[in-house]
PDB file of N, CA and C in Angstrom:
ATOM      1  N   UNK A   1       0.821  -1.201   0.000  1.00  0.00           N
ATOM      2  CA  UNK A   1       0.000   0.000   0.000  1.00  0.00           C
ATOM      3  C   UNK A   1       0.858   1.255   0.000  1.00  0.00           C
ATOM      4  N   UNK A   2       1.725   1.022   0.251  1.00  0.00           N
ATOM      5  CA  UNK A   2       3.053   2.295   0.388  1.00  0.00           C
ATOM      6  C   UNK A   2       3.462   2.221  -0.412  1.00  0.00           C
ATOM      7  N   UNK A   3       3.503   1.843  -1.183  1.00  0.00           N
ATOM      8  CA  UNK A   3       4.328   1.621  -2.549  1.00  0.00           C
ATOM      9  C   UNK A   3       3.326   2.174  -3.628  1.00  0.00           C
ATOM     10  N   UNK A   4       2.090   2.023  -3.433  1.00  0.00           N
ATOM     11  CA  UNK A   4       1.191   2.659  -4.772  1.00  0.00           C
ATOM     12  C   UNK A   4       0.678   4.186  -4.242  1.00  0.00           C
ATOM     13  N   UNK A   5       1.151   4.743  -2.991  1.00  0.00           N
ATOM     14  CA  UNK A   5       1.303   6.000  -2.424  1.00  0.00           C
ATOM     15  C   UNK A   5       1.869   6.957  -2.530  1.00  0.00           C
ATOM     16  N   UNK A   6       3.225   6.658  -3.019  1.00  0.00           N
ATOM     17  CA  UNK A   6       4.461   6.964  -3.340  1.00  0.00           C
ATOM     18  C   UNK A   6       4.551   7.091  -4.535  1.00  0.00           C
ATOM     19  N   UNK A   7       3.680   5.922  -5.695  1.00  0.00           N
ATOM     20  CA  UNK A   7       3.762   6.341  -6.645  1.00  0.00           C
ATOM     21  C   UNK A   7       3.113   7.368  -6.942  1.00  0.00           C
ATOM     22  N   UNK A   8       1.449   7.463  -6.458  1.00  0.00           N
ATOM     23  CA  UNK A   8       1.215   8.241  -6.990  1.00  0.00           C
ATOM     24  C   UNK A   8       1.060   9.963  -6.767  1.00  0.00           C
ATOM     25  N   UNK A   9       1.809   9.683  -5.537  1.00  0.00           N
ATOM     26  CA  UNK A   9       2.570  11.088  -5.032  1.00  0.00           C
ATOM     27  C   UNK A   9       3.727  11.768  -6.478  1.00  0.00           C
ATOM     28  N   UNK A  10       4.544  10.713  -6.284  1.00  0.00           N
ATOM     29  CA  UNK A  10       5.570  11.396  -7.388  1.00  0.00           C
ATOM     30  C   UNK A  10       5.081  11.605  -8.855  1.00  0.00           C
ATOM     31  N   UNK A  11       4.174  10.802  -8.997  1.00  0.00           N
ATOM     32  CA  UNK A  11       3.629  10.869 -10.592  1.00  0.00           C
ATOM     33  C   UNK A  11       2.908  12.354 -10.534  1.00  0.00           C
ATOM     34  N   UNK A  12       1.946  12.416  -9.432  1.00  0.00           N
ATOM     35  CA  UNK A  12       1.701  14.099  -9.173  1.00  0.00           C
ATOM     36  C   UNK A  12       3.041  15.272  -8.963  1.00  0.00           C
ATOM     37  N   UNK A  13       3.964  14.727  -8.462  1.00  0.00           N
ATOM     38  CA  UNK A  13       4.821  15.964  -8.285  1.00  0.00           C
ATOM     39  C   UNK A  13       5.526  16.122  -9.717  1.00  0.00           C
ATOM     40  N   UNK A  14       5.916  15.012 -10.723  1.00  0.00           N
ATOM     41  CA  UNK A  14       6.331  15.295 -11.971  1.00  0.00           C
ATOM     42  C   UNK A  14       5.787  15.887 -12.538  1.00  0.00           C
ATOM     43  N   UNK A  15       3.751  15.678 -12.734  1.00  0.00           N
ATOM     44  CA  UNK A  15       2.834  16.405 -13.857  1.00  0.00           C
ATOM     45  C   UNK A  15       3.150  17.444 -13.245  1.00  0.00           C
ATOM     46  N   UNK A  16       2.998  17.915 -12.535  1.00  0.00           N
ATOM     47  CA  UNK A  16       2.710  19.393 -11.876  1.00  0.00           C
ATOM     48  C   UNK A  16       4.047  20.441 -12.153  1.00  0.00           C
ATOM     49  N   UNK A  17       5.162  19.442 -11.873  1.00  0.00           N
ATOM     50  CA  UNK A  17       6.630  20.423 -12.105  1.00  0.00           C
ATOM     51  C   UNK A  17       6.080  20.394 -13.719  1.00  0.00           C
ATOM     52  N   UNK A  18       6.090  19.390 -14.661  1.00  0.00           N
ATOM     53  CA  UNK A  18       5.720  19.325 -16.076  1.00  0.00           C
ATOM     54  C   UNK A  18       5.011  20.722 -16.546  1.00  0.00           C
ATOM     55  N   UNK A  19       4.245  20.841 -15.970  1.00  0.00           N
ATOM     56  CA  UNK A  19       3.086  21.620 -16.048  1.00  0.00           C
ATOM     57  C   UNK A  19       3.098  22.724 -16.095  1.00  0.00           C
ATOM     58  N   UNK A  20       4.467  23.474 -14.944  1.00  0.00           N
ATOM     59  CA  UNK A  20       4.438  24.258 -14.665  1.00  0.00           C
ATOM     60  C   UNK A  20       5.699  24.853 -14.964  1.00  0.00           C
ATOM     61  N   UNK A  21       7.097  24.104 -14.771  1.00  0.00           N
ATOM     62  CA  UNK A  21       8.217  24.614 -15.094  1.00  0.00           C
ATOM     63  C   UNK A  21       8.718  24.389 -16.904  1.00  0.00           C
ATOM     64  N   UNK A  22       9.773  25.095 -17.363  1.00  0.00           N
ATOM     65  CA  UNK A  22       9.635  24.954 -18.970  1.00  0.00           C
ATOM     66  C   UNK A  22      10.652  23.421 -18.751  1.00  0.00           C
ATOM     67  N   UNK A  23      10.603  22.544 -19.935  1.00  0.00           N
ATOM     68  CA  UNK A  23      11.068  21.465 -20.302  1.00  0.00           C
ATOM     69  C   UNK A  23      12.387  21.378 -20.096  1.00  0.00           C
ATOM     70  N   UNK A  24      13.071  22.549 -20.854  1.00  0.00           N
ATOM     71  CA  UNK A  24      14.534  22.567 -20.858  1.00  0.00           C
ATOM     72  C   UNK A  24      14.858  22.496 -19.166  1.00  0.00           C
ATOM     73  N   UNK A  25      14.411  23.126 -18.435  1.00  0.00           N
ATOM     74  CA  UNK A  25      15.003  23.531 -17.037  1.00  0.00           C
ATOM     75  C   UNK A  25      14.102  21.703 -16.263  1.00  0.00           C
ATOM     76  N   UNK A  26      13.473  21.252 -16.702  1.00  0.00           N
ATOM     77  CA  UNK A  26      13.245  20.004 -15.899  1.00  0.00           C
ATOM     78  C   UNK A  26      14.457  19.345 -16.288  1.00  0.00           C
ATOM     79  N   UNK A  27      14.888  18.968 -17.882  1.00  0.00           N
ATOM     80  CA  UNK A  27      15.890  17.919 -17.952  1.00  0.00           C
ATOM     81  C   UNK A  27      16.767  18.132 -17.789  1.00  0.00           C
ATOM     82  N   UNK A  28      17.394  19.472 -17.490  1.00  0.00           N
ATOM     83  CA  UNK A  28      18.911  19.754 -16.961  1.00  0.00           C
ATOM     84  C   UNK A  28      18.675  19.705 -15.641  1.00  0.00           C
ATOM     85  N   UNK A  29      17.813  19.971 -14.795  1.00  0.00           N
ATOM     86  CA  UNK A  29      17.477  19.560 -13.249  1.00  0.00           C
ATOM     87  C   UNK A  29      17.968  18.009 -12.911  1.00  0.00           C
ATOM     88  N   UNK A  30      17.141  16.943 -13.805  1.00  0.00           N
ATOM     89  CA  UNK A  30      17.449  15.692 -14.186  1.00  0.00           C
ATOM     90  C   UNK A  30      18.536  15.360 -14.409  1.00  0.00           C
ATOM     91  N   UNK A  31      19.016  15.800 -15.282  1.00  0.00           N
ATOM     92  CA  UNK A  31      20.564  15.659 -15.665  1.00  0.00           C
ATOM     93  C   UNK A  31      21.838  15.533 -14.503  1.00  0.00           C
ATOM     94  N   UNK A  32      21.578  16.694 -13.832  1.00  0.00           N
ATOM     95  CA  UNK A  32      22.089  17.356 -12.954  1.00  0.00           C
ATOM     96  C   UNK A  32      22.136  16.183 -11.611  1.00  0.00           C
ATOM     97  N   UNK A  33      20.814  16.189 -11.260  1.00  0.00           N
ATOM     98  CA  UNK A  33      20.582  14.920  -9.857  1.00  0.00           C
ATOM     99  C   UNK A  33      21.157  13.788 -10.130  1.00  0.00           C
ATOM    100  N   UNK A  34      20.811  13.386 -11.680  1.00  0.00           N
ATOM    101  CA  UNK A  34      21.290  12.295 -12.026  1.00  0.00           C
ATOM    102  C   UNK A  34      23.108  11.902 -11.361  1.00  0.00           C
ATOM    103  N   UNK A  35      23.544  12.974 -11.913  1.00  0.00           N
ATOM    104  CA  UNK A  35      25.099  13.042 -12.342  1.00  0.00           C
ATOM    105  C   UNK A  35      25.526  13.049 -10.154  1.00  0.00           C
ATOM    106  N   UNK A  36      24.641  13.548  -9.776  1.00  0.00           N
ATOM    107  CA  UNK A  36      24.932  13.463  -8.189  1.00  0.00           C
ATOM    108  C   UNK A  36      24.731  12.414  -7.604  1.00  0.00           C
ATOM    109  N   UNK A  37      23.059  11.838  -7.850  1.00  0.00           N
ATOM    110  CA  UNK A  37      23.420  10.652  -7.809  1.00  0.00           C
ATOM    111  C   UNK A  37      24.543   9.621  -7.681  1.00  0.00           C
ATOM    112  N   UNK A  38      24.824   9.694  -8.664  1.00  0.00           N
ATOM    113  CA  UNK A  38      25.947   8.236  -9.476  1.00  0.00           C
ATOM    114  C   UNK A  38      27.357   8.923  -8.814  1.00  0.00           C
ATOM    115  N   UNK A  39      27.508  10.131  -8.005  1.00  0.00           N
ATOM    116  CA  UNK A  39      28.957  10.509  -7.094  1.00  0.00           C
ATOM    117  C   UNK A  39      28.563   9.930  -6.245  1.00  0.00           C
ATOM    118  N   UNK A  40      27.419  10.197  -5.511  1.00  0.00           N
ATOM    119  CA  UNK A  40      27.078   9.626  -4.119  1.00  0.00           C
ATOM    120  C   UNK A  40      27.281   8.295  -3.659  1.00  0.00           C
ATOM    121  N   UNK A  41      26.821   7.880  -5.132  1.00  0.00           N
ATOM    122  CA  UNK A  41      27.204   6.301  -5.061  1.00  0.00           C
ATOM    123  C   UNK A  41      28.441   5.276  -4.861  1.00  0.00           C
ATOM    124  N   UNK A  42      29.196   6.286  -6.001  1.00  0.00           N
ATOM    125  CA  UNK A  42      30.536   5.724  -6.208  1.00  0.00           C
ATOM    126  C   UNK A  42      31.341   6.425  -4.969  1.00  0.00           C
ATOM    127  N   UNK A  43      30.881   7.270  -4.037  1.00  0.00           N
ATOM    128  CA  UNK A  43      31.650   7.762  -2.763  1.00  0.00           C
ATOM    129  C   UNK A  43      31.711   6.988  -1.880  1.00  0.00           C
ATOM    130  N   UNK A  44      29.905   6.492  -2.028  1.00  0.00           N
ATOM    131  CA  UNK A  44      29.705   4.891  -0.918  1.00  0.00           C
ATOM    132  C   UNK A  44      30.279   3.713  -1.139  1.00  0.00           C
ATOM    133  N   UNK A  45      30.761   3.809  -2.309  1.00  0.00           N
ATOM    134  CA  UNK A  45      31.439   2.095  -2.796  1.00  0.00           C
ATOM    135  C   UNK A  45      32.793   2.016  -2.372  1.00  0.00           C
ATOM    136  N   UNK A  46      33.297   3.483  -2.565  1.00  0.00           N
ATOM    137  CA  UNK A  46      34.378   3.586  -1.845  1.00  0.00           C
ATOM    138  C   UNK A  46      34.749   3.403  -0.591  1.00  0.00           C
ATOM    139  N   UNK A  47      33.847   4.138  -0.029  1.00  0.00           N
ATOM    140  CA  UNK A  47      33.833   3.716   2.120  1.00  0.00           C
ATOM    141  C   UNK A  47      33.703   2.361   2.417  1.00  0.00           C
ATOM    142  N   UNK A  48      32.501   1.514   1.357  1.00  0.00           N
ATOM    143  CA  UNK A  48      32.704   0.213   1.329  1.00  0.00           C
ATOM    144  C   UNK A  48      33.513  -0.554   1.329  1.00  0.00           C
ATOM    145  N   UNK A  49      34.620  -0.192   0.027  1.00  0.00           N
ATOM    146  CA  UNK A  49      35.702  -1.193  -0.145  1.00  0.00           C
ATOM    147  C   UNK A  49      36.426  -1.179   0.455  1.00  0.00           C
ATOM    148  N   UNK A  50      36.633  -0.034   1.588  1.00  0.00           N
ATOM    149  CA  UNK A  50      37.573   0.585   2.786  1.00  0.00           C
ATOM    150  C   UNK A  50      37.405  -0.895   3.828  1.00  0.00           C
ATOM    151  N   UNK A  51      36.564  -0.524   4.170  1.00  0.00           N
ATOM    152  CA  UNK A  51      35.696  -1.293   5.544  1.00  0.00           C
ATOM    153  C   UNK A  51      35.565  -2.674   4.787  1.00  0.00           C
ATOM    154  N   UNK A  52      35.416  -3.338   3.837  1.00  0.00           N
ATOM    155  CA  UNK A  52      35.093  -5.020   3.720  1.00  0.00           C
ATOM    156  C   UNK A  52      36.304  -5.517   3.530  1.00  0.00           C
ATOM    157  N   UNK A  53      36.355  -7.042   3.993  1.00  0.00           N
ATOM    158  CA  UNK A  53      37.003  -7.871   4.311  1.00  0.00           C
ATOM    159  C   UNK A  53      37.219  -8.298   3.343  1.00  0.00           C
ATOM    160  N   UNK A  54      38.001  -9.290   3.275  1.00  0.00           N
ATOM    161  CA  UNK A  54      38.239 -10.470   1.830  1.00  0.00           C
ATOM    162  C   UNK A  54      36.731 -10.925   1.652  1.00  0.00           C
ATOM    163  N   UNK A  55      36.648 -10.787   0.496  1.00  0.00           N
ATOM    164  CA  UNK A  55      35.249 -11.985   0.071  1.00  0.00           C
ATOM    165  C   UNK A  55      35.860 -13.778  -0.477  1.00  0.00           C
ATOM    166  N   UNK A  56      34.810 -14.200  -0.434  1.00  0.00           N
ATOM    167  CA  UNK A  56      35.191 -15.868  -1.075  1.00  0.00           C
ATOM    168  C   UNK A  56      35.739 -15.363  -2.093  1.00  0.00           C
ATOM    169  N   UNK A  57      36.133 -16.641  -2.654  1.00  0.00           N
ATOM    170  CA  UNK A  57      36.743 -16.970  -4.269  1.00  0.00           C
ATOM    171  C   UNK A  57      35.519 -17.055  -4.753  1.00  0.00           C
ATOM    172  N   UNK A  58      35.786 -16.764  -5.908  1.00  0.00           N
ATOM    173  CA  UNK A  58      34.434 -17.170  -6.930  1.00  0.00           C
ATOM    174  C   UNK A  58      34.124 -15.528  -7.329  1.00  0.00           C
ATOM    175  N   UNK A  59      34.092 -14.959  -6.398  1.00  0.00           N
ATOM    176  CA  UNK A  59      33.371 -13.380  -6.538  1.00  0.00           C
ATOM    177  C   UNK A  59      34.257 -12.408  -7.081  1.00  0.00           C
ATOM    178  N   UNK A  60      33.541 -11.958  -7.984  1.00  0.00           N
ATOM    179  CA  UNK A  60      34.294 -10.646  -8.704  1.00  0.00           C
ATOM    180  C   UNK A  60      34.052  -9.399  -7.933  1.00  0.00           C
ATOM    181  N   UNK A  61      35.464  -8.553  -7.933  1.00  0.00           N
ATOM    182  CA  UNK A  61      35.548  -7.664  -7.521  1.00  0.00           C
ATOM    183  C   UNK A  61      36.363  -6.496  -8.117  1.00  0.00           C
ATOM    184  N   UNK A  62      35.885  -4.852  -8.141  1.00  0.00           N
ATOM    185  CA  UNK A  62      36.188  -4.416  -9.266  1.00  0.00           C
ATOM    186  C   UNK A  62      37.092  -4.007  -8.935  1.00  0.00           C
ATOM    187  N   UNK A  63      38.331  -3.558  -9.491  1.00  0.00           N
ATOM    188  CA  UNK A  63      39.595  -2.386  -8.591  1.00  0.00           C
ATOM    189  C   UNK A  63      39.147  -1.266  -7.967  1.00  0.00           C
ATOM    190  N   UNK A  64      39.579  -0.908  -7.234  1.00  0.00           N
ATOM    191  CA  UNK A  64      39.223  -0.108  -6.166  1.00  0.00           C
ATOM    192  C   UNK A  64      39.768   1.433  -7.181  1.00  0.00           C
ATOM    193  N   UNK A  65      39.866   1.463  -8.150  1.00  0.00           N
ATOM    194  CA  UNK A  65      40.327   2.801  -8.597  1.00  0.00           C
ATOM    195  C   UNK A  65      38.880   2.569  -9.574  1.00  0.00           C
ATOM    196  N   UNK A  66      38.477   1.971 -10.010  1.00  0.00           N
ATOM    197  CA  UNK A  66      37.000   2.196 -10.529  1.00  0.00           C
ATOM    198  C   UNK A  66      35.923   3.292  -9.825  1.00  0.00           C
ATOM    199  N   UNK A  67      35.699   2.849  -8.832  1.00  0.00           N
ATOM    200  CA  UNK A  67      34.675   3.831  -7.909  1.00  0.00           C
ATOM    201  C   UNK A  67      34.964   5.433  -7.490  1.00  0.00           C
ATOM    202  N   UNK A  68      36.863   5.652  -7.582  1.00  0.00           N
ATOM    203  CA  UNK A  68      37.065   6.839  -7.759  1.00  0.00           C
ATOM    204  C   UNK A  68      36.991   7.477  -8.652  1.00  0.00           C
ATOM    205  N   UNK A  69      37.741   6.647 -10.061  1.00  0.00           N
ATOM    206  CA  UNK A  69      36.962   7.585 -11.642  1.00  0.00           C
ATOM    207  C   UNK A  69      35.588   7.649 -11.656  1.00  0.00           C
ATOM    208  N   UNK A  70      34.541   7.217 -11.769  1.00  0.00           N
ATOM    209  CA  UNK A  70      33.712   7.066 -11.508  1.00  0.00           C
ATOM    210  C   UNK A  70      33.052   8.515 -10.792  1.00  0.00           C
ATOM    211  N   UNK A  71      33.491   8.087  -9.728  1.00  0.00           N
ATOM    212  CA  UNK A  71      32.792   9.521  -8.950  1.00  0.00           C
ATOM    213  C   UNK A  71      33.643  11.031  -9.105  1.00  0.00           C
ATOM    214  N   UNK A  72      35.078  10.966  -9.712  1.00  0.00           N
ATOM    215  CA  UNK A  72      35.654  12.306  -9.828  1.00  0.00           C
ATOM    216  C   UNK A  72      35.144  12.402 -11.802  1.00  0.00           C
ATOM    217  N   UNK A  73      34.432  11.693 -12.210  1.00  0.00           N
ATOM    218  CA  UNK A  73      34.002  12.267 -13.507  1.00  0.00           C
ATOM    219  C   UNK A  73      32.656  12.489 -13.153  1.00  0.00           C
ATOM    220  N   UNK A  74      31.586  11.950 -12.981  1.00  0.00           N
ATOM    221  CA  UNK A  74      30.734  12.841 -12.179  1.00  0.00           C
ATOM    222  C   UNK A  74      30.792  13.785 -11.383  1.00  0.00           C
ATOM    223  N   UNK A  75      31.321  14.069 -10.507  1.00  0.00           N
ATOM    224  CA  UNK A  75      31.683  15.963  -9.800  1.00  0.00           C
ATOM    225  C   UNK A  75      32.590  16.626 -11.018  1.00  0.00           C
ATOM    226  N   UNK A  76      33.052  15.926 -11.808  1.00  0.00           N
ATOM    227  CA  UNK A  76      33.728  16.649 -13.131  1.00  0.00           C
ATOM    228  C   UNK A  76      32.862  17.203 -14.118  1.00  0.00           C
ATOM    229  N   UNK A  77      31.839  16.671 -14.453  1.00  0.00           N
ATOM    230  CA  UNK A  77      31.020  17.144 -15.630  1.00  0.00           C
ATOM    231  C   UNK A  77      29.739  17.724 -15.035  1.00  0.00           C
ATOM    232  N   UNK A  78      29.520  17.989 -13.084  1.00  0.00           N
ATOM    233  CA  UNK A  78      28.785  18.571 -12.613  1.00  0.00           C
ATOM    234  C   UNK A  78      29.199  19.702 -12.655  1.00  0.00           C
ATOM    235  N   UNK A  79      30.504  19.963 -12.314  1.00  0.00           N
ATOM    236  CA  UNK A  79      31.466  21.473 -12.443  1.00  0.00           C
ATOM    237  C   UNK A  79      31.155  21.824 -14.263  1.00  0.00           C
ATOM    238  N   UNK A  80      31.737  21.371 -15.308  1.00  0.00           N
ATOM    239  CA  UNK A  80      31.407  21.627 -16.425  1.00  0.00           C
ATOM    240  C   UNK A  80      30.092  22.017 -16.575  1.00  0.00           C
ATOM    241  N   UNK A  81      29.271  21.333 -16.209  1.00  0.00           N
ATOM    242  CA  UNK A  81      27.821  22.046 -15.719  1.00  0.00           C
ATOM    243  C   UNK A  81      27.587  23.250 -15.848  1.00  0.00           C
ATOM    244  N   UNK A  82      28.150  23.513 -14.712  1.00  0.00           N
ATOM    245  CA  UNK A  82      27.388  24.294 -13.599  1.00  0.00           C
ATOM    246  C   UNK A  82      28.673  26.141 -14.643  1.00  0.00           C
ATOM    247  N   UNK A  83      29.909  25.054 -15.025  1.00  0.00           N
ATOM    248  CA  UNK A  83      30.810  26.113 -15.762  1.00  0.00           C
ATOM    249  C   UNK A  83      30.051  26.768 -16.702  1.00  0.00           C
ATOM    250  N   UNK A  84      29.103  25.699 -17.827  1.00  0.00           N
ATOM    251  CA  UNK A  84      28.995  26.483 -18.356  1.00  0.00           C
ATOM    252  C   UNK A  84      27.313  27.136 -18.834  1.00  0.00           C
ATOM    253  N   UNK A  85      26.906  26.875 -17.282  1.00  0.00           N
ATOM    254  CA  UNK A  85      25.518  27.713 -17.402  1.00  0.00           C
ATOM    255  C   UNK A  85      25.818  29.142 -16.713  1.00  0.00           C
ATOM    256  N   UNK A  86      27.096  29.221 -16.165  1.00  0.00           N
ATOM    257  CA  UNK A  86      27.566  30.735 -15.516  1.00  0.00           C
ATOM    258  C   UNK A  86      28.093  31.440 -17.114  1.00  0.00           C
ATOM    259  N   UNK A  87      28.575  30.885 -17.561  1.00  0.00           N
ATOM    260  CA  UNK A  87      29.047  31.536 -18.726  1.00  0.00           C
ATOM    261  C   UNK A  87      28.437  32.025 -20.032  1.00  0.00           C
ATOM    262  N   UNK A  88      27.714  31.238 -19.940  1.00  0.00           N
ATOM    263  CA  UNK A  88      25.933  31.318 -21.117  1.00  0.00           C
ATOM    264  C   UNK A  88      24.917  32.315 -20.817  1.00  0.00           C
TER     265      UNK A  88
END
């Protein structure tokens, strides 16, 4: 029941931003969270790989310099961003 609440909370908060804000400024909003997102993430994978132990054999595991490119090209192309809507 929380789950079809939620949806249809957010499905209202999209029409309504839709509705109301212009297109261009929703998908660079989008864009934008997105790209924070996927740092946040790769910041947590990092604290992760800090803190875990050996895993079994069998399990793949990625290099630990993955999760830092990863997240310094996302805060990289958030700065490019953000560079060049100051400049525009």
């Amino acid at each position: 029941m929380a789950t079809a609440a939620t949806t249809v909370v957010v499905l209202g908060l999209a029409l309504g931003l839709a509705l109301v804000a212009p297109l261009n400024d929703l998908a660079e909003a989008t864009s934008r969270l997105t790209l924070l997102v996927f740092a946040l993430v790769n910041t947590s994978l990092i604290r992760i790989k800090k803190r875990a132990a050996e895993l079994p054999p069998g399990i793949y595991q990625a290099p630990s310099w993955v999760p830092w490119g990863r997240s310094r090209h996302s805060i990289m192309l958030l700065a490019a961003a953000a560079a060049a809507k100051l400049w525009t």
